[in-house]
PDB file of N, CA and C in Angstrom:
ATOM      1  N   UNK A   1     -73.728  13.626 128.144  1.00  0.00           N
ATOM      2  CA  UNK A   1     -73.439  12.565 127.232  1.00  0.00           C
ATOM      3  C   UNK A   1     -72.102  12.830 126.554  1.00  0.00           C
ATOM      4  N   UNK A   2     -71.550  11.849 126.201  1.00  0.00           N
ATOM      5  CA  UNK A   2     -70.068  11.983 125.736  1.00  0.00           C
ATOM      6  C   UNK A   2     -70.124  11.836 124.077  1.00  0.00           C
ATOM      7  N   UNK A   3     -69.330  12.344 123.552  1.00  0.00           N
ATOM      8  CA  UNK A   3     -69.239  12.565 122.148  1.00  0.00           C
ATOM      9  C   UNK A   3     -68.242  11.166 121.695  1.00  0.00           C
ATOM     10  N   UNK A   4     -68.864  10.934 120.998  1.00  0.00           N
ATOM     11  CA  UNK A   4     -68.090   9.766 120.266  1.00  0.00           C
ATOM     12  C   UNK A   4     -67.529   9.973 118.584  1.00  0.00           C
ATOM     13  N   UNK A   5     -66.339   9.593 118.413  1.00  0.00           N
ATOM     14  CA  UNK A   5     -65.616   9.386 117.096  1.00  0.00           C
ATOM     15  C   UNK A   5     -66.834   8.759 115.790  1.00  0.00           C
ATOM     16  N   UNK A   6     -66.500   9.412 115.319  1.00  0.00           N
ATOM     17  CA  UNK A   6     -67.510   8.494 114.199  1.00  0.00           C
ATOM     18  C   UNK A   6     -65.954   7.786 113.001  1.00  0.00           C
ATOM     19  N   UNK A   7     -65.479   6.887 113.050  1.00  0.00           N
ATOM     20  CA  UNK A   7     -64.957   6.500 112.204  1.00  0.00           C
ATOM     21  C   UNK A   7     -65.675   5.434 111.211  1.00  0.00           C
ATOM     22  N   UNK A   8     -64.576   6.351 109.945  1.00  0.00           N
ATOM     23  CA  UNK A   8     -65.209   6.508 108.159  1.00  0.00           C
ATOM     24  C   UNK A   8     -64.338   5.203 107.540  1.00  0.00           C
ATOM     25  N   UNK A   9     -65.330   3.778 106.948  1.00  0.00           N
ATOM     26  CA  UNK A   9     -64.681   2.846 106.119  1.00  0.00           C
ATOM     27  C   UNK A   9     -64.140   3.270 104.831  1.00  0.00           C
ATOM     28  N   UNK A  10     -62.545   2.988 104.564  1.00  0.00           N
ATOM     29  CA  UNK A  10     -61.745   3.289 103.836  1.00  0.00           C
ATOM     30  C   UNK A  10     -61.799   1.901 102.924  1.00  0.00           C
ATOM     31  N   UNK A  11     -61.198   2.032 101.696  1.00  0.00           N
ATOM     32  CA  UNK A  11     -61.098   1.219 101.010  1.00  0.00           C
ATOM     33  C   UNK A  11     -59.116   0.563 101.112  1.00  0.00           C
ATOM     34  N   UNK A  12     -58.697   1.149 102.150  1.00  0.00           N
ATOM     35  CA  UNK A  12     -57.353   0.489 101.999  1.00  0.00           C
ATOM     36  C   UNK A  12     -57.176  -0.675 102.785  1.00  0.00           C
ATOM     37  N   UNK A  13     -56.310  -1.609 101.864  1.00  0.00           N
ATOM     38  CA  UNK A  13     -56.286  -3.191 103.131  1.00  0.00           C
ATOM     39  C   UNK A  13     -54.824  -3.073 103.815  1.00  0.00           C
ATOM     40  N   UNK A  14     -55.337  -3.075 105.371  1.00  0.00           N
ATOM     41  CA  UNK A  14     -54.313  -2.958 106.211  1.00  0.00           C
ATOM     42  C   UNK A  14     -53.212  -3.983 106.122  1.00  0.00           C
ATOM     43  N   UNK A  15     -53.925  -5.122 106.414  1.00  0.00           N
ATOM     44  CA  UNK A  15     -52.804  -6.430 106.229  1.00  0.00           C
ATOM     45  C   UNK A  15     -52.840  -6.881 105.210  1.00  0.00           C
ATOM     46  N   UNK A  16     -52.010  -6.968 104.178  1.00  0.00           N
ATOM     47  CA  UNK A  16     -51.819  -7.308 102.886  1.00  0.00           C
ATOM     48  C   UNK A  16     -50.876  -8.380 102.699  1.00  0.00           C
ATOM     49  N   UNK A  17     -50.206  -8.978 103.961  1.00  0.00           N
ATOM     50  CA  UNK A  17     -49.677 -10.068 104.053  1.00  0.00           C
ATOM     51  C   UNK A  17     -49.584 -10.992 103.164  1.00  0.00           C
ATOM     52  N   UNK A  18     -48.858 -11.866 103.256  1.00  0.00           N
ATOM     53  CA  UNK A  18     -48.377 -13.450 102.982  1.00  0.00           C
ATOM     54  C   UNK A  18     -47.917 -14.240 103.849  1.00  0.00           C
ATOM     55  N   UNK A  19     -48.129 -15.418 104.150  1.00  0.00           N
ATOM     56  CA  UNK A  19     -47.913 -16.155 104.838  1.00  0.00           C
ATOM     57  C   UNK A  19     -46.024 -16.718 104.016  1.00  0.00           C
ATOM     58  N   UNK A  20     -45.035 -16.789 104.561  1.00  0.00           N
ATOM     59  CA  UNK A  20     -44.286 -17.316 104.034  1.00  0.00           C
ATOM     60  C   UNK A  20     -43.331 -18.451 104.573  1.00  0.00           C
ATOM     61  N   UNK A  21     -42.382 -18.943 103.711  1.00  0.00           N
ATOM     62  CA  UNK A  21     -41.920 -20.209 104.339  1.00  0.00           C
ATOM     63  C   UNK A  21     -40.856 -20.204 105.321  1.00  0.00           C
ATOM     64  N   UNK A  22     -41.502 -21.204 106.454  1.00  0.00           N
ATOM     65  CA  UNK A  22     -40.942 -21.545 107.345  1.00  0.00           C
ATOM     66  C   UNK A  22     -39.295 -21.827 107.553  1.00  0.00           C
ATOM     67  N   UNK A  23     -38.481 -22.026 108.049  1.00  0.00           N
ATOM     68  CA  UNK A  23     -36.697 -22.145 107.878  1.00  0.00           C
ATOM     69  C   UNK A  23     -37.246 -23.335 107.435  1.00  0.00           C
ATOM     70  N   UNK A  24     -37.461 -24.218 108.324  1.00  0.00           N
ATOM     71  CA  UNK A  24     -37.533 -25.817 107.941  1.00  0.00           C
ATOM     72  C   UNK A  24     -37.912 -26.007 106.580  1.00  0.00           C
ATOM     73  N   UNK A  25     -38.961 -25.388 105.987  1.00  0.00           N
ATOM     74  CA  UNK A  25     -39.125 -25.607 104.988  1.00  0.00           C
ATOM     75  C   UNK A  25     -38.451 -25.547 103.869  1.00  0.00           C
ATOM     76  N   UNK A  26     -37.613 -24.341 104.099  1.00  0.00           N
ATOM     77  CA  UNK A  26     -36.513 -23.398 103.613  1.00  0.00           C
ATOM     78  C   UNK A  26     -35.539 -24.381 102.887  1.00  0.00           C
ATOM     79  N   UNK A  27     -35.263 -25.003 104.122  1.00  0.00           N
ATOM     80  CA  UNK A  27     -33.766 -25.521 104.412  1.00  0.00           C
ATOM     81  C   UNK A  27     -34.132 -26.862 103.952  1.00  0.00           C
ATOM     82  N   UNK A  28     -35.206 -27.699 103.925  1.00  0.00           N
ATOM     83  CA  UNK A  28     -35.798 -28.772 103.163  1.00  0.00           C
ATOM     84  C   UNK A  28     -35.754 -28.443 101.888  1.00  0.00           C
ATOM     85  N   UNK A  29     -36.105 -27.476 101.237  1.00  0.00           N
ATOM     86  CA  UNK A  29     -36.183 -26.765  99.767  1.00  0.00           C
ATOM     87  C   UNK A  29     -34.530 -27.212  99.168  1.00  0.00           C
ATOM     88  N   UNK A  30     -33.880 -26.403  99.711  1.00  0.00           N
ATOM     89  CA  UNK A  30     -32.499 -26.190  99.231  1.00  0.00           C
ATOM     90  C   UNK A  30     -31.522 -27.363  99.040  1.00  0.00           C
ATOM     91  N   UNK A  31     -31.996 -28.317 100.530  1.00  0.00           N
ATOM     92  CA  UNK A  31     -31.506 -29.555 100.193  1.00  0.00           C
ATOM     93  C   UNK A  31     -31.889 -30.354  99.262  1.00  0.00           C
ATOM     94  N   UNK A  32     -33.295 -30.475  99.323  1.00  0.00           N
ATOM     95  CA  UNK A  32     -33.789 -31.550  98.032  1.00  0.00           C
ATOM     96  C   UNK A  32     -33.451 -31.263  96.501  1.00  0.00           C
ATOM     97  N   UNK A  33     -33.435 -30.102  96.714  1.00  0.00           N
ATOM     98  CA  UNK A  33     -33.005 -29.527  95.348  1.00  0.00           C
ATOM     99  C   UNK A  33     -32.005 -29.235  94.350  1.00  0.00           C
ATOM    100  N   UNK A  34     -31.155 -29.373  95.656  1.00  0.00           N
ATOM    101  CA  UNK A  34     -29.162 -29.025  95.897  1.00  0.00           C
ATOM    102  C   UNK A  34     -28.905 -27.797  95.378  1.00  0.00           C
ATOM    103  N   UNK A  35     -29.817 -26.397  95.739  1.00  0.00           N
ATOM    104  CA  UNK A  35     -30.290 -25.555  95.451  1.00  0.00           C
ATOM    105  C   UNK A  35     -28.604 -24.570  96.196  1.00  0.00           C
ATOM    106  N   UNK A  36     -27.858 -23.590  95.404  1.00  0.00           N
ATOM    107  CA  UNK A  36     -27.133 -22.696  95.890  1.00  0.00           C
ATOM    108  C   UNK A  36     -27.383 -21.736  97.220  1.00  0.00           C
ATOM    109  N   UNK A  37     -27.335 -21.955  98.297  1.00  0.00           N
ATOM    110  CA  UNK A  37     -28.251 -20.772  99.400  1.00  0.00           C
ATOM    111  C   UNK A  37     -27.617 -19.303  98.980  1.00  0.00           C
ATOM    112  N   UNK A  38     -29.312 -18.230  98.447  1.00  0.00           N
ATOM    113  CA  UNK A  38     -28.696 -17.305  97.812  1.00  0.00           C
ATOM    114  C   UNK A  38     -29.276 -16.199  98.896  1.00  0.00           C
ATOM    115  N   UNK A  39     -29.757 -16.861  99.954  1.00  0.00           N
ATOM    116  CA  UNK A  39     -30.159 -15.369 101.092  1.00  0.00           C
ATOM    117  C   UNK A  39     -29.354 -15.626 102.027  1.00  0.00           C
ATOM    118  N   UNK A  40     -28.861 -14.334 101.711  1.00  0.00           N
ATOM    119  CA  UNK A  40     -27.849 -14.406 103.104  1.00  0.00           C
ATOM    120  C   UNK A  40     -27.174 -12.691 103.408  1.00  0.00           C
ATOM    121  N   UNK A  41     -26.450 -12.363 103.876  1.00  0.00           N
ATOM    122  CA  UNK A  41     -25.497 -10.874 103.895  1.00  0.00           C
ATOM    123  C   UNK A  41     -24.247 -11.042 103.106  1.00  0.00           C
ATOM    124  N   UNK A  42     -23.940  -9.838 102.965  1.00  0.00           N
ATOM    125  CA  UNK A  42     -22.305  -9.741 102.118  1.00  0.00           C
ATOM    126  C   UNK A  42     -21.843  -9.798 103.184  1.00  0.00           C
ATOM    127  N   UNK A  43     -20.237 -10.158 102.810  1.00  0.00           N
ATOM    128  CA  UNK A  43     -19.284 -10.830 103.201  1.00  0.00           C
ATOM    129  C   UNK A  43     -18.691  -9.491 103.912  1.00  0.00           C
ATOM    130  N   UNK A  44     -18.536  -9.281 105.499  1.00  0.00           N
ATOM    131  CA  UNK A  44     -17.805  -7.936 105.006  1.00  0.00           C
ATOM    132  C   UNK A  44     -16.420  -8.077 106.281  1.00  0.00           C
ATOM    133  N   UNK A  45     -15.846  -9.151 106.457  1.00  0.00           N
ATOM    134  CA  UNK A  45     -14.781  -9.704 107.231  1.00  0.00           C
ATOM    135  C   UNK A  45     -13.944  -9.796 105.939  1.00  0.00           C
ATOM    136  N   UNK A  46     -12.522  -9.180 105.798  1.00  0.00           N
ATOM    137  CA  UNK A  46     -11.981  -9.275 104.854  1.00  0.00           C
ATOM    138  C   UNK A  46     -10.145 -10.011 105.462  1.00  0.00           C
ATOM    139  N   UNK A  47      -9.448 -10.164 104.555  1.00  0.00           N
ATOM    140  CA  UNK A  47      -8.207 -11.214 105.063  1.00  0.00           C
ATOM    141  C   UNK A  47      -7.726  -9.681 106.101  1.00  0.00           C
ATOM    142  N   UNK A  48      -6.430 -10.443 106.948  1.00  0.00           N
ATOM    143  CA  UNK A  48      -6.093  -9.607 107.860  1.00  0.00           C
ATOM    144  C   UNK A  48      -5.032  -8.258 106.759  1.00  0.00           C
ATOM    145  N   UNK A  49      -4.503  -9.003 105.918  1.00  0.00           N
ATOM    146  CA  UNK A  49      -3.445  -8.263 105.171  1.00  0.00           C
ATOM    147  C   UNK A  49      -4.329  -7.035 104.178  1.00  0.00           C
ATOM    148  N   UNK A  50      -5.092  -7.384 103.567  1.00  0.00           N
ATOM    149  CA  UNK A  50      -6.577  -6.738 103.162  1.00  0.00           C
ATOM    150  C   UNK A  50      -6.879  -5.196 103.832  1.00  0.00           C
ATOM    151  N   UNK A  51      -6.682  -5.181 105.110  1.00  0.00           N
ATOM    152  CA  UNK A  51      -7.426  -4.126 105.860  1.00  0.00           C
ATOM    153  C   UNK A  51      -9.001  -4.379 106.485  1.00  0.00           C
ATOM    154  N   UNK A  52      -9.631  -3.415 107.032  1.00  0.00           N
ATOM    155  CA  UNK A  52     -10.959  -3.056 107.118  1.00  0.00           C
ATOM    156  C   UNK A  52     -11.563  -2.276 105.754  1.00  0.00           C
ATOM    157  N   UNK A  53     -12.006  -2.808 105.492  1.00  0.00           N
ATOM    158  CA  UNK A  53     -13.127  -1.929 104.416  1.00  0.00           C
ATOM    159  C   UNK A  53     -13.702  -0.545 104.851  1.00  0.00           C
ATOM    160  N   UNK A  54     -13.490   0.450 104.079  1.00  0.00           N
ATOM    161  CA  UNK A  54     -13.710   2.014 105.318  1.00  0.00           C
ATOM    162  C   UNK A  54     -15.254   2.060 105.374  1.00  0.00           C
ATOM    163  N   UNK A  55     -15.859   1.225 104.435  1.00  0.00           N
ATOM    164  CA  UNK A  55     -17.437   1.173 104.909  1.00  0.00           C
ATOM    165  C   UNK A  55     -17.905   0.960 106.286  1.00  0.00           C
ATOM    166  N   UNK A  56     -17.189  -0.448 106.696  1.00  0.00           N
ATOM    167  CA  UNK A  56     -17.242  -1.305 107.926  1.00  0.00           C
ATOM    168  C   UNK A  56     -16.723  -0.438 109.426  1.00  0.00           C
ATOM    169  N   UNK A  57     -15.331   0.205 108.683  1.00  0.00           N
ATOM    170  CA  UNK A  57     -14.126   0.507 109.958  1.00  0.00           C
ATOM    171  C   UNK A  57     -14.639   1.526 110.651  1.00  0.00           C
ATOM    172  N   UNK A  58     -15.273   1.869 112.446  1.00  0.00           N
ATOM    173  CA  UNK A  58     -15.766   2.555 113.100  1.00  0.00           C
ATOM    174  C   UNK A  58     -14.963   3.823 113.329  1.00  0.00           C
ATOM    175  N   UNK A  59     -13.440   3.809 112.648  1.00  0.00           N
ATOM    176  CA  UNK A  59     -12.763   5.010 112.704  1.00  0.00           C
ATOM    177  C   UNK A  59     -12.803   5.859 111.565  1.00  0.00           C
ATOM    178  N   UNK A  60     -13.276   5.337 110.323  1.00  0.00           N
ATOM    179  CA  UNK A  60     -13.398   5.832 109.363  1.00  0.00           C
ATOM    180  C   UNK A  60     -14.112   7.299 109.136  1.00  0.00           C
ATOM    181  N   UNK A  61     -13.535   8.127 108.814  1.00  0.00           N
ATOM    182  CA  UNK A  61     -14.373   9.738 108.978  1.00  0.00           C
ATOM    183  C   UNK A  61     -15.730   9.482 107.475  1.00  0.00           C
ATOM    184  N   UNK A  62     -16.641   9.337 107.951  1.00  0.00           N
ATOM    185  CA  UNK A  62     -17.607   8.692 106.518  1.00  0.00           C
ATOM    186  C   UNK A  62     -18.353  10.024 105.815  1.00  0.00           C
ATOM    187  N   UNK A  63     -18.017  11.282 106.490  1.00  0.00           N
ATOM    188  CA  UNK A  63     -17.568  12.897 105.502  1.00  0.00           C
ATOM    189  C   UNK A  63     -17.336  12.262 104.272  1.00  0.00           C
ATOM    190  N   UNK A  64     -15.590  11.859 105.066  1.00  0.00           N
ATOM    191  CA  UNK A  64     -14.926  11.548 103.379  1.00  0.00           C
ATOM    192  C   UNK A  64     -15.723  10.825 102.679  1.00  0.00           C
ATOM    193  N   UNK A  65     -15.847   9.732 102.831  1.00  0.00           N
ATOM    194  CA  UNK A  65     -16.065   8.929 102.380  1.00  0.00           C
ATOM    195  C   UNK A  65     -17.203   9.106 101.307  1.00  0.00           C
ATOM    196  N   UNK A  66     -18.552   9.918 102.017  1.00  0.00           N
ATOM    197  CA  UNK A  66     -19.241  10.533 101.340  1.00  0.00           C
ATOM    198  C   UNK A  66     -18.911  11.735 100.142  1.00  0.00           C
ATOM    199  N   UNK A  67     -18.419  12.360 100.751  1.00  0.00           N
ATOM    200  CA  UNK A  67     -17.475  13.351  99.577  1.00  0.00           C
ATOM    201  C   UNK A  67     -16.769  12.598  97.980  1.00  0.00           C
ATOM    202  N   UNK A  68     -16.125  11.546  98.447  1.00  0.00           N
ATOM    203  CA  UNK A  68     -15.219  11.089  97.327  1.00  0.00           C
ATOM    204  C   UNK A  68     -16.527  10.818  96.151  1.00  0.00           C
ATOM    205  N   UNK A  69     -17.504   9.703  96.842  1.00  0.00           N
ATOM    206  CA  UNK A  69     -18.290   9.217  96.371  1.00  0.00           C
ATOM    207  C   UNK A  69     -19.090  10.321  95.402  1.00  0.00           C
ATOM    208  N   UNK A  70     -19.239  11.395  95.978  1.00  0.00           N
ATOM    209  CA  UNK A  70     -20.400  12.449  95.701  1.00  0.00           C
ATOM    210  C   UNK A  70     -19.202  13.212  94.398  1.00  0.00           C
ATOM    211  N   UNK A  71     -18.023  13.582  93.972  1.00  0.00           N
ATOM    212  CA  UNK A  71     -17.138  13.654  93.726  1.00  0.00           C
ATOM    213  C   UNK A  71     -16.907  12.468  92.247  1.00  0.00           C
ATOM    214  N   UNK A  72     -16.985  11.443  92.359  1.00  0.00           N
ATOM    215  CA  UNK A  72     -16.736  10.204  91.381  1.00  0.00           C
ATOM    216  C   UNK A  72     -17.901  10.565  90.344  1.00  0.00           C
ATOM    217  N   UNK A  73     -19.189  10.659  91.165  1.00  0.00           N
ATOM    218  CA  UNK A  73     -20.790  11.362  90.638  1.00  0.00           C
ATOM    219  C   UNK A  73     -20.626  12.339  89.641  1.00  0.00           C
ATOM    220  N   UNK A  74     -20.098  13.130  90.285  1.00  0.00           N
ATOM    221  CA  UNK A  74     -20.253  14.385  89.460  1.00  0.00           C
ATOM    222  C   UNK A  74     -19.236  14.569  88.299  1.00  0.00           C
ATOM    223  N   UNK A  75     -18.152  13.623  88.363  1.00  0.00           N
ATOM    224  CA  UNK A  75     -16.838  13.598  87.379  1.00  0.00           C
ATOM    225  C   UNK A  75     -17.618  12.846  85.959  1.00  0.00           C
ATOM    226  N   UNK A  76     -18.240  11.912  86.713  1.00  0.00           N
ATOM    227  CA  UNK A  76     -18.987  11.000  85.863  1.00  0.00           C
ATOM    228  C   UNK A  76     -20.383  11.615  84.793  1.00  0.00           C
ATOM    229  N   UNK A  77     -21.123  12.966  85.420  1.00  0.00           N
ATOM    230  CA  UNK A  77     -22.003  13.388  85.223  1.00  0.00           C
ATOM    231  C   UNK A  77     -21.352  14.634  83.977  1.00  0.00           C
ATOM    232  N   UNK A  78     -20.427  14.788  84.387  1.00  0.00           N
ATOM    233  CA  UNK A  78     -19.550  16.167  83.875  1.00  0.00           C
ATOM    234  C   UNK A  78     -19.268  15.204  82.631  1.00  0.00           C
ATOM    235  N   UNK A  79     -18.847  13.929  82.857  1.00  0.00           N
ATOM    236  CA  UNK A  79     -18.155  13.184  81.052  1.00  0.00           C
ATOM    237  C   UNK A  79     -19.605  12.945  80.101  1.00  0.00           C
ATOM    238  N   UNK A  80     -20.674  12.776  81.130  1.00  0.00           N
ATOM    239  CA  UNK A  80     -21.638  12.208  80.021  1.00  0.00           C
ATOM    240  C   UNK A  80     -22.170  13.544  79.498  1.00  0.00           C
ATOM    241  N   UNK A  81     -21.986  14.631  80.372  1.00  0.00           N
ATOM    242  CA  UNK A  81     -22.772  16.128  79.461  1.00  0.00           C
ATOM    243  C   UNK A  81     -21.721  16.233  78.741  1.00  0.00           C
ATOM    244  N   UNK A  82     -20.327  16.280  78.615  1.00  0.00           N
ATOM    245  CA  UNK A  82     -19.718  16.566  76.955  1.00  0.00           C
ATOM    246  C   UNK A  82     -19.652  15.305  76.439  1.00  0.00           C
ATOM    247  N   UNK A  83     -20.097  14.590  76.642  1.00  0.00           N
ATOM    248  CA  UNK A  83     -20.310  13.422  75.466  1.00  0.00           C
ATOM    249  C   UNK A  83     -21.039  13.668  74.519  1.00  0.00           C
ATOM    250  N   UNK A  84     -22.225  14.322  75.254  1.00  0.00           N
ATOM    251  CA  UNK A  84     -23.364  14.645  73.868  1.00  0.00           C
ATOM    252  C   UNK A  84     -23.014  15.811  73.128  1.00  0.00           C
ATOM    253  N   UNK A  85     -23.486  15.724  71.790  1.00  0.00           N
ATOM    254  CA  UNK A  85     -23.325  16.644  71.324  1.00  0.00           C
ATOM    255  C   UNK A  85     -24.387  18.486  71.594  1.00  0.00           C
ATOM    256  N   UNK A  86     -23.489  19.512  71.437  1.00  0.00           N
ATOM    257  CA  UNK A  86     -24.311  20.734  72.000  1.00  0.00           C
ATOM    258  C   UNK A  86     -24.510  20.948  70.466  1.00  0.00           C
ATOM    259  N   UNK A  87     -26.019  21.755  70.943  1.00  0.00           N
ATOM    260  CA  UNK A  87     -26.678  22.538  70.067  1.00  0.00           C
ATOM    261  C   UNK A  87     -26.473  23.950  69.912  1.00  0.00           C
ATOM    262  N   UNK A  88     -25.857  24.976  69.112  1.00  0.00           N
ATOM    263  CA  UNK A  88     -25.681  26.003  68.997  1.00  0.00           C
ATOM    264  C   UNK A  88     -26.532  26.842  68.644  1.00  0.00           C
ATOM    265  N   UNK A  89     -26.867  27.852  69.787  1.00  0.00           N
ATOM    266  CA  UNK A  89     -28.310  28.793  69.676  1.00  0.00           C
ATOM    267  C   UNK A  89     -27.808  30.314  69.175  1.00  0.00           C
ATOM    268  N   UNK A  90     -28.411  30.776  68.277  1.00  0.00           N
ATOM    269  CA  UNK A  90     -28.092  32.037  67.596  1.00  0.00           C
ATOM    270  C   UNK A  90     -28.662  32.660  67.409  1.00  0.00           C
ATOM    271  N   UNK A  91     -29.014  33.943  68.272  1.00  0.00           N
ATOM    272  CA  UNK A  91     -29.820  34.902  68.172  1.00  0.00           C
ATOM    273  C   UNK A  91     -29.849  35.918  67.107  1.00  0.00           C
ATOM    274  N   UNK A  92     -31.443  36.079  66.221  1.00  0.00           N
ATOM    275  CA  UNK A  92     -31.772  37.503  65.217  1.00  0.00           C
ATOM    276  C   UNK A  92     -31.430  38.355  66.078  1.00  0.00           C
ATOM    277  N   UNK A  93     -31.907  39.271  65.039  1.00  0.00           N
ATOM    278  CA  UNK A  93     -31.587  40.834  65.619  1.00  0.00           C
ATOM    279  C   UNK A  93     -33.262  41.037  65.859  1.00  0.00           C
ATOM    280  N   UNK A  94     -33.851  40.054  65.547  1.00  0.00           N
ATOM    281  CA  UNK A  94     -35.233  40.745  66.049  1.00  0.00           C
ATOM    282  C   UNK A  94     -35.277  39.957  67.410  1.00  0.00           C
ATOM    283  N   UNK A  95     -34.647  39.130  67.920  1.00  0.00           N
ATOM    284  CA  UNK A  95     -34.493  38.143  69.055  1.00  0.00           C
ATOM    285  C   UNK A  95     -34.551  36.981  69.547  1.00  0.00           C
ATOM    286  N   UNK A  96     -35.331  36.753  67.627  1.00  0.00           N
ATOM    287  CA  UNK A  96     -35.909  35.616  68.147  1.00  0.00           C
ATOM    288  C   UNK A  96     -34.614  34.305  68.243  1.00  0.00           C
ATOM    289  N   UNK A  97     -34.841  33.183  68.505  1.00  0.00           N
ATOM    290  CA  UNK A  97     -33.243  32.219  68.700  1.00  0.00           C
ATOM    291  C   UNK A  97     -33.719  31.117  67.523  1.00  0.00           C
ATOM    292  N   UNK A  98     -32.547  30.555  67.025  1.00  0.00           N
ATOM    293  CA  UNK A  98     -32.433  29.835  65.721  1.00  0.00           C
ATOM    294  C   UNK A  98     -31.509  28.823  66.073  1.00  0.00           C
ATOM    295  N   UNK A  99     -32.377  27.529  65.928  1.00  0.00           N
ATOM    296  CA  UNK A  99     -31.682  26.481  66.966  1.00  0.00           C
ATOM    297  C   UNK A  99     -31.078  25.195  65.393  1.00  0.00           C
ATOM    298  N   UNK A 100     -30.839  25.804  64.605  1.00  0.00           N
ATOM    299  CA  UNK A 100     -30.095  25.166  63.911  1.00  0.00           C
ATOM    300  C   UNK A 100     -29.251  24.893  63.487  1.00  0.00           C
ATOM    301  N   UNK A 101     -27.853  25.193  64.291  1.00  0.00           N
ATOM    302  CA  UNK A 101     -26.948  24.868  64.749  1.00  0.00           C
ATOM    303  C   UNK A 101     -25.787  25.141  63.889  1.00  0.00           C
ATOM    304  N   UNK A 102     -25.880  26.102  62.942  1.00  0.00           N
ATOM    305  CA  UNK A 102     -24.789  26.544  61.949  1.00  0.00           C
ATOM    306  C   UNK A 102     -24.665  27.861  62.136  1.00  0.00           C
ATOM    307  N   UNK A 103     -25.488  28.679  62.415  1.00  0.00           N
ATOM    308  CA  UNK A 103     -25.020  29.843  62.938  1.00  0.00           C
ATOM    309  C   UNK A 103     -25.316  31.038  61.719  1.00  0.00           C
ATOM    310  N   UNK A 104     -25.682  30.893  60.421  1.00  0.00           N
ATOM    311  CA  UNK A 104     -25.512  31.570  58.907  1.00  0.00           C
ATOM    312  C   UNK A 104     -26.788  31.433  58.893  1.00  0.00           C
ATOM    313  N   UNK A 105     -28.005  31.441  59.747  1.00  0.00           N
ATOM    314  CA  UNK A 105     -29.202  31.607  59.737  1.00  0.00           C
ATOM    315  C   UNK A 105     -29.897  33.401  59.819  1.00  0.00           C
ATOM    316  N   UNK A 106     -28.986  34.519  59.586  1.00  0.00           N
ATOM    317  CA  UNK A 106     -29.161  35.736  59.708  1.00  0.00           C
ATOM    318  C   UNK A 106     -29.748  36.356  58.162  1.00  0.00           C
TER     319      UNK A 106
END
């Protein structure tokens, strides 16, 4: 005799779907409505004088590209930690630390 699977009812719902609207419907919507069409892709054909965008351009080394980015991050991360103000920690002589920030706590 052959062994069979015993599979166990879960409480998760597989298809959780929606039925949604059709183009026609879509495109009926927008007209009747004189509705702006706001689904669509960015624009990423730019004038000829413009260039390629180095996102787009297949020669683009995207290292860099990643680098600069990762780079802008951290310049940005570096201004907001001295923005805040630091707390000055001053150690007893018994060790313990005195976080009140004047330092004449001895």
């Amino acid at each position: 005799m052959y062994k069979r699977s015993q599979y166990t009812n879960t409480k998760f719902n597989v298809n959780a779907s929606i039925q949604g609207q059709t183009l026609e419907q879509k495109i009926e919507q927008i007209t009747s409505n004189k509705e702006p069409i706001k689904d669509g892709s960015p624009l990423i054909f730019t004038e000829k004088s413009e260039g390629v965008k180095a996102g787009y351009n297949i020669r683009t080394d995207r290292f860099e590209v990643a680098v600069d980015a990762i780079d802008k991050m951290v310049k940005s991360n570096i201004a907001k930690s001295e923005a805040k103000p630091q707390m000055n920690i001053v150690r007893d002589d018994s060790g313990a630390e005195s976080t009140q920030g004047t330092g004449t706590d001895k």
